[in-house]
C-alpha atoms as a PDB file:
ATOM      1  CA  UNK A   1      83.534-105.655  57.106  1.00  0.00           C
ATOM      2  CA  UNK A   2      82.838-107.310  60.300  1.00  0.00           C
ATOM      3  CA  UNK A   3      85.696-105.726  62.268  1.00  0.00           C
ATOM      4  CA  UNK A   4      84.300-102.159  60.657  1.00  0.00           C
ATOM      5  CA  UNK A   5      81.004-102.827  61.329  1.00  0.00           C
ATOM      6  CA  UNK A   6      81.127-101.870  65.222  1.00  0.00           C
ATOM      7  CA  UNK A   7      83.036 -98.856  64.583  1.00  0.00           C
ATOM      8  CA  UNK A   8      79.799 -97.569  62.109  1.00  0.00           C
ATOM      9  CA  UNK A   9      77.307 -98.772  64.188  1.00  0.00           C
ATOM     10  CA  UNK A  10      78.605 -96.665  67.258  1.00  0.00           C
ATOM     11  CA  UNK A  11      78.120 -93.501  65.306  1.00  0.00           C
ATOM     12  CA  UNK A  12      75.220 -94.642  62.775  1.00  0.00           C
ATOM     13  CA  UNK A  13      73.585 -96.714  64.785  1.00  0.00           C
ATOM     14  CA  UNK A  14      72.324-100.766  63.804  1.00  0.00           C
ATOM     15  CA  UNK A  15      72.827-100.514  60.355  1.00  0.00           C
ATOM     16  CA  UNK A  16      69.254-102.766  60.186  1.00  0.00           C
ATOM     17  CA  UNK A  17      67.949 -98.351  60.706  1.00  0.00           C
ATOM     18  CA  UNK A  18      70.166 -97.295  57.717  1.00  0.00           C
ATOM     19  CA  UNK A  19      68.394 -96.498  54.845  1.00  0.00           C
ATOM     20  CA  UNK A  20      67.351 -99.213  51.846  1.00  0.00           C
ATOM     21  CA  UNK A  21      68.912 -97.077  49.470  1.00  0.00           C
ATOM     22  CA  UNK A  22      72.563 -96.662  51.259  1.00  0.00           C
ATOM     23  CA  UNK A  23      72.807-100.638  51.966  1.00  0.00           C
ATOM     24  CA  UNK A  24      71.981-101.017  48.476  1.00  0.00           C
ATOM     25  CA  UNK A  25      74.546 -98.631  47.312  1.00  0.00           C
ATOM     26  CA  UNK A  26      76.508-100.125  49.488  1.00  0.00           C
ATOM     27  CA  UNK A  27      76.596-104.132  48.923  1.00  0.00           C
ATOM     28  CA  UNK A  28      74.165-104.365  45.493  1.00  0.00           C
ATOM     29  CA  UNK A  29      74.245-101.207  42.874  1.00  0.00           C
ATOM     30  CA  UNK A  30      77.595-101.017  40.786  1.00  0.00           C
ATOM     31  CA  UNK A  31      78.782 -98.023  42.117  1.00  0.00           C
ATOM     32  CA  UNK A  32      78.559 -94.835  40.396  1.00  0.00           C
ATOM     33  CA  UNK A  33      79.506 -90.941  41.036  1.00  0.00           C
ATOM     34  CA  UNK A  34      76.155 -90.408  42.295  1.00  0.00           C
ATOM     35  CA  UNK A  35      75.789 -93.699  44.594  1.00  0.00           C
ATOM     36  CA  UNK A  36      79.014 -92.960  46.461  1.00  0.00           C
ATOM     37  CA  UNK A  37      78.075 -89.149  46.809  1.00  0.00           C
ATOM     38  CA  UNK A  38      75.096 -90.070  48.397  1.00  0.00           C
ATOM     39  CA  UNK A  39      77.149 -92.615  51.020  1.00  0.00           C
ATOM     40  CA  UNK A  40      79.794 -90.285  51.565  1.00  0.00           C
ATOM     41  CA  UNK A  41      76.499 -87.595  52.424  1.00  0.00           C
ATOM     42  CA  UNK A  42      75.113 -89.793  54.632  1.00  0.00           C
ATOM     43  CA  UNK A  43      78.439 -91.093  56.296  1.00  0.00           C
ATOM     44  CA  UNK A  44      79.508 -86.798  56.572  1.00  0.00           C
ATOM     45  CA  UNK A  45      76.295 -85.648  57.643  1.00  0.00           C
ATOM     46  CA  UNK A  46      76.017 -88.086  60.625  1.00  0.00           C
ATOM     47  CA  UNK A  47      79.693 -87.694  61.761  1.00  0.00           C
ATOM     48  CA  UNK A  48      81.540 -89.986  60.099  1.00  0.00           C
ATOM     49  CA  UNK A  49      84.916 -89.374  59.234  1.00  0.00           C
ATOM     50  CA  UNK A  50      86.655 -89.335  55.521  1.00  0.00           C
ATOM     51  CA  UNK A  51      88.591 -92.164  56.488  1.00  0.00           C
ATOM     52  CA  UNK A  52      85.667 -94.088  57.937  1.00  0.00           C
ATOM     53  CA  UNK A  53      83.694 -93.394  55.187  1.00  0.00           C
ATOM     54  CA  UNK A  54      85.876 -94.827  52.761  1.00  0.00           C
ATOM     55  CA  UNK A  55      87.003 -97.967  54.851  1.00  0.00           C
ATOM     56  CA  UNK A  56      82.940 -98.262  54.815  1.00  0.00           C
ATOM     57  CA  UNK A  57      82.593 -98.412  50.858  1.00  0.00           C
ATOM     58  CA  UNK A  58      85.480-100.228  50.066  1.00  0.00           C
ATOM     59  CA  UNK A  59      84.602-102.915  52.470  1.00  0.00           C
ATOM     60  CA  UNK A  60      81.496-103.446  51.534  1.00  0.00           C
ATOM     61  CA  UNK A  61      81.355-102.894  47.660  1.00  0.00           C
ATOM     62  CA  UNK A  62      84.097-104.939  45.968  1.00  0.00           C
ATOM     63  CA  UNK A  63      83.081-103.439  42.652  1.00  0.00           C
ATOM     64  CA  UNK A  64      85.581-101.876  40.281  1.00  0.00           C
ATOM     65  CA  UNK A  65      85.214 -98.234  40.127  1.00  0.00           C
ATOM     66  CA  UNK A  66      87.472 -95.256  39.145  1.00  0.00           C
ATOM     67  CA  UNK A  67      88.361 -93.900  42.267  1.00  0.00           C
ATOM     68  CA  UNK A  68      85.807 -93.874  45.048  1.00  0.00           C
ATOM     69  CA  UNK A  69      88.133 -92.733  47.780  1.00  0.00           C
ATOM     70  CA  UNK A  70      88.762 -89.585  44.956  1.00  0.00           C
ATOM     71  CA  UNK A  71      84.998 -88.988  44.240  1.00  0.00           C
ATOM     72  CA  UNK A  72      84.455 -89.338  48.727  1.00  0.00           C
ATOM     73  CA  UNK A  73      87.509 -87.346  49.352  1.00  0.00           C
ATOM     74  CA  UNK A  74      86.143 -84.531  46.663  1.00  0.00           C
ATOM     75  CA  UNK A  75      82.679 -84.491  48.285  1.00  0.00           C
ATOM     76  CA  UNK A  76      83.976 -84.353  51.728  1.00  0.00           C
ATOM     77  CA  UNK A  77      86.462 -81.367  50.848  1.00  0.00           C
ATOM     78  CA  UNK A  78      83.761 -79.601  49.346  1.00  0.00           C
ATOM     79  CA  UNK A  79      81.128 -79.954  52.117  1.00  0.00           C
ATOM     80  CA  UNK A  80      83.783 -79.113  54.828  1.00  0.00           C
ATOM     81  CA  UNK A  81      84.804 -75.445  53.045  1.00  0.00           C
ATOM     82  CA  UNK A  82      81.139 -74.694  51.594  1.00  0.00           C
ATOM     83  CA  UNK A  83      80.082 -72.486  54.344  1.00  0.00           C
ATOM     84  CA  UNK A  84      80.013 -69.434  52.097  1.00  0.00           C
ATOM     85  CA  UNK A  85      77.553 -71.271  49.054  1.00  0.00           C
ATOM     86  CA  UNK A  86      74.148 -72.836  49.266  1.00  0.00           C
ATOM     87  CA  UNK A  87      74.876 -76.628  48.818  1.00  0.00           C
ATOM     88  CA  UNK A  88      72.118 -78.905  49.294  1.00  0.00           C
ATOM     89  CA  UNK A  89      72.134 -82.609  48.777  1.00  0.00           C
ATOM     90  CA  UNK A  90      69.396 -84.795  50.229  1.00  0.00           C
ATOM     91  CA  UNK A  91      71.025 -87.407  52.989  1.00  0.00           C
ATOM     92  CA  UNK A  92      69.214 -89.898  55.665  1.00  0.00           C
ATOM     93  CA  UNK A  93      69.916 -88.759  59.246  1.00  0.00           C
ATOM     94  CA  UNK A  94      69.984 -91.382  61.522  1.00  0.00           C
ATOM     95  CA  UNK A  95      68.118 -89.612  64.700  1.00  0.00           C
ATOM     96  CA  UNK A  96      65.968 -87.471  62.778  1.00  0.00           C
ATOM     97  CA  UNK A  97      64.950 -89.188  59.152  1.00  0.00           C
ATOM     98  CA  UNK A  98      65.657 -87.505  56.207  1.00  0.00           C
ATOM     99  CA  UNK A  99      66.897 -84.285  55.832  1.00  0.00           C
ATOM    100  CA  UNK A 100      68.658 -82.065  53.237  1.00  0.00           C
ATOM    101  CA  UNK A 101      72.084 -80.589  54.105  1.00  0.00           C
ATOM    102  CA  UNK A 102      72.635 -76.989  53.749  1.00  0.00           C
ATOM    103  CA  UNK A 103      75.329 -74.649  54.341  1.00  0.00           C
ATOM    104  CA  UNK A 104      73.993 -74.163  58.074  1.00  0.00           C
ATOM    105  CA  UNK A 105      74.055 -77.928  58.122  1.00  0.00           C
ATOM    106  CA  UNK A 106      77.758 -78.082  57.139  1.00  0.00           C
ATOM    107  CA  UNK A 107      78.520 -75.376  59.976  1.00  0.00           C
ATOM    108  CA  UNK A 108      77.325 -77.148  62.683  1.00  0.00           C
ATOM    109  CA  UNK A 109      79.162 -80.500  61.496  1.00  0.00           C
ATOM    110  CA  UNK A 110      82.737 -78.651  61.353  1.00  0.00           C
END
């Protein structure tokens, strides 16, 4: 994690700003389909790449889970081509607070 770490913080910022709930997901909770939807929501909606975002939970939470690059990968593919639905899922962004991303969100991110 300590190589990674730069890399995050030059697009998220310190991570002492992230949100409680994210570093928790992160290095305490036993992940679940939920915790690493709402990593991979705040890693996408503040520019983070797939492949960032995964190197970022699989670094940092060496619990066994089915998956988690699947369950990042499916979020990620379905906020990328979701211009045409309403999807909204509540995510921290780093300059602004929280927010909830929309499909005008998800345009401007693309």
């Amino acid at each position: 994690m300590t190589l990674l770490l730069p890399r995050f913080e030059a697009v998220l910022g310190p991570s002492e700003r992230w949100p409680r709930t994210v570093l928790d997901q992160l290095f305490n909770d036993p992940p679940t389909e939920t915790s690493v939807r709402d990593v991979a929501a705040f890693c996408y909606s503040n520019g983070v790449t797939y492949n960032l975002a995964f190197q970022l939970f699989d670094a940092c939470n060496t619990m066994i889970m089915v998956s988690p690059q699947k369950v990042i990968c499916t979020w990620y593919c379905t906020w990328q081509t979701a211009a045409h639905k309403n999807p909204s899922v509540k995510y921290y962004d780093v300059r602004r607070g929280p927010r909830c991303m929309r499909s005008q969100t998800l345009n401007r991110l693309n």
